[in-house]
Protein backbone atom coordinates (compact mmCIF):
# COMPACT_ATOMS: atom_id res chain seq x y z
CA UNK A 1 0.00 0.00 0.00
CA UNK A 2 0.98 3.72 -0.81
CA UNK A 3 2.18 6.01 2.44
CA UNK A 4 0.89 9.07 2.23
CA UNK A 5 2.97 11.56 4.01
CA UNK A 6 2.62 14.92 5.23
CA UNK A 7 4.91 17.81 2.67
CA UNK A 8 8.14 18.67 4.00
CA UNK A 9 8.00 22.78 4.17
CA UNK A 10 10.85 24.37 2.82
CA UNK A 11 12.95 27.49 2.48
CA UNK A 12 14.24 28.93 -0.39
CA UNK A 13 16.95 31.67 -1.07
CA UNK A 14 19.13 33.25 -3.35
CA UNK A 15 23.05 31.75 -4.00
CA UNK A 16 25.72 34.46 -2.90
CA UNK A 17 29.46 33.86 -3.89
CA UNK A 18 32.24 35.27 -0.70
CA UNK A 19 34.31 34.06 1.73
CA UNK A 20 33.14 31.58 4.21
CA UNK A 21 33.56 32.45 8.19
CA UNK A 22 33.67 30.48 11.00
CA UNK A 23 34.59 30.81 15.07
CA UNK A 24 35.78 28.35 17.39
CA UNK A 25 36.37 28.16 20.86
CA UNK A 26 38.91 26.42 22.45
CA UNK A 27 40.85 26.03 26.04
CA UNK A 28 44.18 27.28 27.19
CA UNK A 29 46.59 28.96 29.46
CA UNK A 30 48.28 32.12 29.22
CA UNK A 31 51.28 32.36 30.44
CA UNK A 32 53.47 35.53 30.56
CA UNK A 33 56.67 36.12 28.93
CA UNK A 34 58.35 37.75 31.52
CA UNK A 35 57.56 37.60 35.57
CA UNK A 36 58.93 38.83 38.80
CA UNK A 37 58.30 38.76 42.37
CA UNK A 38 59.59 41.84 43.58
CA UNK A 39 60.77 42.06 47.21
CA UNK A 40 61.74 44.95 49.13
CA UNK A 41 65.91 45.42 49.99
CA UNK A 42 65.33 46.87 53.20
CA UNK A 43 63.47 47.06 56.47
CA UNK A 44 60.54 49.57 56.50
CA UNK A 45 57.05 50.77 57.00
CA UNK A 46 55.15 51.29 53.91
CA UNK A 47 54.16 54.87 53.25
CA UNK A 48 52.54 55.16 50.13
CA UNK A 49 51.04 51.96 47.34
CA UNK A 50 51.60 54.19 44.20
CA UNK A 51 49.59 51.47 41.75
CA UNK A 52 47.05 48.98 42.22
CA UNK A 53 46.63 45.38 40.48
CA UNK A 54 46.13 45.13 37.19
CA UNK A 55 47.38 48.77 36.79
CA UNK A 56 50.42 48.73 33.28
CA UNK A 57 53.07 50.50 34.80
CA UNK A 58 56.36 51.11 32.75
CA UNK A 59 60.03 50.08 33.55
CA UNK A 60 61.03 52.65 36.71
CA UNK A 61 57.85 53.20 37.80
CA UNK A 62 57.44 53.97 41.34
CA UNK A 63 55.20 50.99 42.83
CA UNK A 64 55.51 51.55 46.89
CA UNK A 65 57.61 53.82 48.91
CA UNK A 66 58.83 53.05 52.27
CA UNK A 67 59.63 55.27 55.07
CA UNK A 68 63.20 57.21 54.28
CA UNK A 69 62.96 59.58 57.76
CA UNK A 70 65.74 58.04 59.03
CA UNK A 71 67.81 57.49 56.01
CA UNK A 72 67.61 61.00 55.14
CA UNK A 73 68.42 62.57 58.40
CA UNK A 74 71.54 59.80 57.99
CA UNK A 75 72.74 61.45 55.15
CA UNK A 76 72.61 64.82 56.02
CA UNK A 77 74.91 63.89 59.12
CA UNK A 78 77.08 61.84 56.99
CA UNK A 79 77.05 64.46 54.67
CA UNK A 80 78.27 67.29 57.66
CA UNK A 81 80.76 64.64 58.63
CA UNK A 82 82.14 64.71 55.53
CA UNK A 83 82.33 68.83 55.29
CA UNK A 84 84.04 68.50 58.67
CA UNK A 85 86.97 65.97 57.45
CA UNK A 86 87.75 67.84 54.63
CA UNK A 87 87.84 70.84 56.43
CA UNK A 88 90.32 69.47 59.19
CA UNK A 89 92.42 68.09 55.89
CA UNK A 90 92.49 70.99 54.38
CA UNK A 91 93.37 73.32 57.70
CA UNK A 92 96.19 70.67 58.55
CA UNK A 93 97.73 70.84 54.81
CA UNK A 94 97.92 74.41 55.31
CA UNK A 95 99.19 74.54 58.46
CA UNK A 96 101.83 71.85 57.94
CA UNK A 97 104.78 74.18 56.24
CA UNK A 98 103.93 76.78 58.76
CA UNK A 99 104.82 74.46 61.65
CA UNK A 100 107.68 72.54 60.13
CA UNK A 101 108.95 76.07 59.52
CA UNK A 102 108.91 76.82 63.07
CA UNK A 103 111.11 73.77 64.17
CA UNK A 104 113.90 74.26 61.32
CA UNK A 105 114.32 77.47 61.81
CA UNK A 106 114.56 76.55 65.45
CA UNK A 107 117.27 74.43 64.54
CA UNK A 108 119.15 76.61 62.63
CA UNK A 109 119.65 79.09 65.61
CA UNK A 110 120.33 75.82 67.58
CA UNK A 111 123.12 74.92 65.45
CA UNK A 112 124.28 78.55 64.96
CA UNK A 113 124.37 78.23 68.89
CA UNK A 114 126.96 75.35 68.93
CA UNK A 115 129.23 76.79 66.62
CA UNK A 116 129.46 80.19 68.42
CA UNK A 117 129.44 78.10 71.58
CA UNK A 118 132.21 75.87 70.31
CA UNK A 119 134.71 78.80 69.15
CA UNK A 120 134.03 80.16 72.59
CA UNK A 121 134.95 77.29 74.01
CA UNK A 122 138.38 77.11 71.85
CA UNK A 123 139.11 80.58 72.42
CA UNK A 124 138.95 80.39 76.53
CA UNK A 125 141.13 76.57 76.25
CA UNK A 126 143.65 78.79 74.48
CA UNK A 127 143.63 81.38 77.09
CA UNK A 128 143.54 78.84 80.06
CA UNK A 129 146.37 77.13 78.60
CA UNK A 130 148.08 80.68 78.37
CA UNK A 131 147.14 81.56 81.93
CA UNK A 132 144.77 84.06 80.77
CA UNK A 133 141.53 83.10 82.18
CA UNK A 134 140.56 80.65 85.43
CA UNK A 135 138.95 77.45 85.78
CA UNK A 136 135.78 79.30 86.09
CA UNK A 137 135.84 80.62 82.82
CA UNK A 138 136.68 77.55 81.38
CA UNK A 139 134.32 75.47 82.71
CA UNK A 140 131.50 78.27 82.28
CA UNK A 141 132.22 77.55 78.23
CA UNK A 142 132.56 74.50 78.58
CA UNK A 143 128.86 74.19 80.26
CA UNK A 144 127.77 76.71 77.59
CA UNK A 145 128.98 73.77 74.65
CA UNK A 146 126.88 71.85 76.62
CA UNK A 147 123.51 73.54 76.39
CA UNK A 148 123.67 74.65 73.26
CA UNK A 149 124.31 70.84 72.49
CA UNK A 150 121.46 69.84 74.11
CA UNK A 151 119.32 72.33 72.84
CA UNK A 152 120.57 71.36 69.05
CA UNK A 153 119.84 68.07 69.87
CA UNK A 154 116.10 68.99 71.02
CA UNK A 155 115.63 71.04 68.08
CA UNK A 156 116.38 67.96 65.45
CA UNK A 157 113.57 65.72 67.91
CA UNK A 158 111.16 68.53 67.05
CA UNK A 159 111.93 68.76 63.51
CA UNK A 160 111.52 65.14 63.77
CA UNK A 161 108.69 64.89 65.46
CA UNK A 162 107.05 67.00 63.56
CA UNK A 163 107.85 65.54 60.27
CA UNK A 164 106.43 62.68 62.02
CA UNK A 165 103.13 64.08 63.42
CA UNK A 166 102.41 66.26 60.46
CA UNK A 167 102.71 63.03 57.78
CA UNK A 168 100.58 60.86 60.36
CA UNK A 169 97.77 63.52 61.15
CA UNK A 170 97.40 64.64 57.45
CA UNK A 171 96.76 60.36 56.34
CA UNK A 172 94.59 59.65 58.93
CA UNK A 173 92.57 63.21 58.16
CA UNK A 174 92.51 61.69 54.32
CA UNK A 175 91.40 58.04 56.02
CA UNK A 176 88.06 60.06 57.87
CA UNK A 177 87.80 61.68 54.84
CA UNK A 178 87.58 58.53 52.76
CA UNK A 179 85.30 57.07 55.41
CA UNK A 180 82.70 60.02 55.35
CA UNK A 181 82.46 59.24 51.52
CA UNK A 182 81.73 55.78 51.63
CA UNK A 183 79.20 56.46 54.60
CA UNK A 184 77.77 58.52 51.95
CA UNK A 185 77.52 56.35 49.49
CA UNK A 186 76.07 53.45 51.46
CA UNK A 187 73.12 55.35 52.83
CA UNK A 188 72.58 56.73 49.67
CA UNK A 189 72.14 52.91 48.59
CA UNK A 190 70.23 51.85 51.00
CA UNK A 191 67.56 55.33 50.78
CA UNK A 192 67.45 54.55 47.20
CA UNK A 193 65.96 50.69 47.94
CA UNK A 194 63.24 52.47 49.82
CA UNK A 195 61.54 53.24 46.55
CA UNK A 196 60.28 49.47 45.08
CA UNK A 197 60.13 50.11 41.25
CA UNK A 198 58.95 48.42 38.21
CA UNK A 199 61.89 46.15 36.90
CA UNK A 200 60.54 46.11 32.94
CA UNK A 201 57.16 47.40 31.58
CA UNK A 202 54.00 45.34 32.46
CA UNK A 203 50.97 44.66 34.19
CA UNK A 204 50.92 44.39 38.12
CA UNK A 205 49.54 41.10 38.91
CA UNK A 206 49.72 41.51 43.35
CA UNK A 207 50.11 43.41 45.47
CA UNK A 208 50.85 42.30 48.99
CA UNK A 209 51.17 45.12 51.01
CA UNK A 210 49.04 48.01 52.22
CA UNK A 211 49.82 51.60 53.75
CA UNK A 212 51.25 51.10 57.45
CA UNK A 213 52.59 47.72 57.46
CA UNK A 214 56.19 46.87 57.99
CA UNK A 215 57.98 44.93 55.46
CA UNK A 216 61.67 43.41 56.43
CA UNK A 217 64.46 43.42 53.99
């Protein structure tokens, strides 16, 4: 027997010629091509969050900034210190052919002193000898040699010594000096980590720290 069935309704339309599109959805990860965990250098309370997450920042960019009080007011003393140093340097350095001046030309009338001491002392030996003078005299120039001997001999100490003290102070002036500097240039290191900044140009992913907390090196 013959099925009769029900038409089939149908749509018709018009053929267009183009280019065929499509979309399709898949899974995946995405993974970045650069990350860091950045971690603060040194010990301090957090004084300002200068970005949030998901904020671009660029490389240099100031993220958080801890509290540089104390580092600052370092500075500035380590900063005097070093005014002070130089300034003893420099006053010593000065001062150093004006003293050694002093003791040389002490010497010079100390030696000047022996010789006029020492034809004194000839001259009166001839006139002992000759009966022209007394023991006395004699041994009067003789104890004049003697002191002006002693006082030559004190004079070359102090030229000496002040050689001495003048080459010593002036190195370790130049040592404090040298020491003020690198004071210096540690604390400005270590104010410098106080501000965390962006190490290359991206997107902040976390943050985990707020105004007020304390964060150790």
């Amino acid at each position: 027997p013959v099925i009769l069935r029900e038409p089939t309704a149908v749509r018709v339309v018009d053929a267009l010629s183009g280019a065929l599109s499509t979309r399709r959805s898949v899974n995946g990860t995405l993974e970045a091509v650069i990350d860091s965990q950045i971690a603060a250098q040194t010990a301090g309370q957090v004084t300002n969050v200068l970005r949030r997450e998901g904020e671009n920042v660029k490389k240099g960019d100031l993220i958080v900034q801890l509290d540089d009080t104390g580092l600052r007011q370092s500075l500035r003393d380590a900063q005097l210190q070093l005014q002070s140093a130089q300034i003893n340097l420099s006053t010593s350095q000065s001062r150093k052919p004006e003293t050694l001046g002093s003791s040389q030309s002490s010497l010079t009338s100390a030696e000047l002193a022996v010789q006029r001491a020492q034809r004194s002392m000839d001259s009166t030996s001839v006139l002992f000898k000759a009966g022209g003078v007394s023991q006395i005299d004699l041994d009067t120039a003789a104890a004049n040699l003697a002191q002006t001997r002693a006082t030559l001999t004190q004079a070359q100490g102090s030229v000496s010594q002040a050689q001495r003290s003048d080459t010593e102070n002036i190195a370790l002036l130049k040592v404090a000096v040298s020491q003020a500097q690198n004071r210096i240039a540690q604390t400005e290191r270590s104010l410098s980590q106080t501000s965390i900044r962006a190490p290359f140009s991206g997107q902040i992913a976390e943050l985990s720290t707020e105004v007020g907390e304390f964060v150790g090196a």
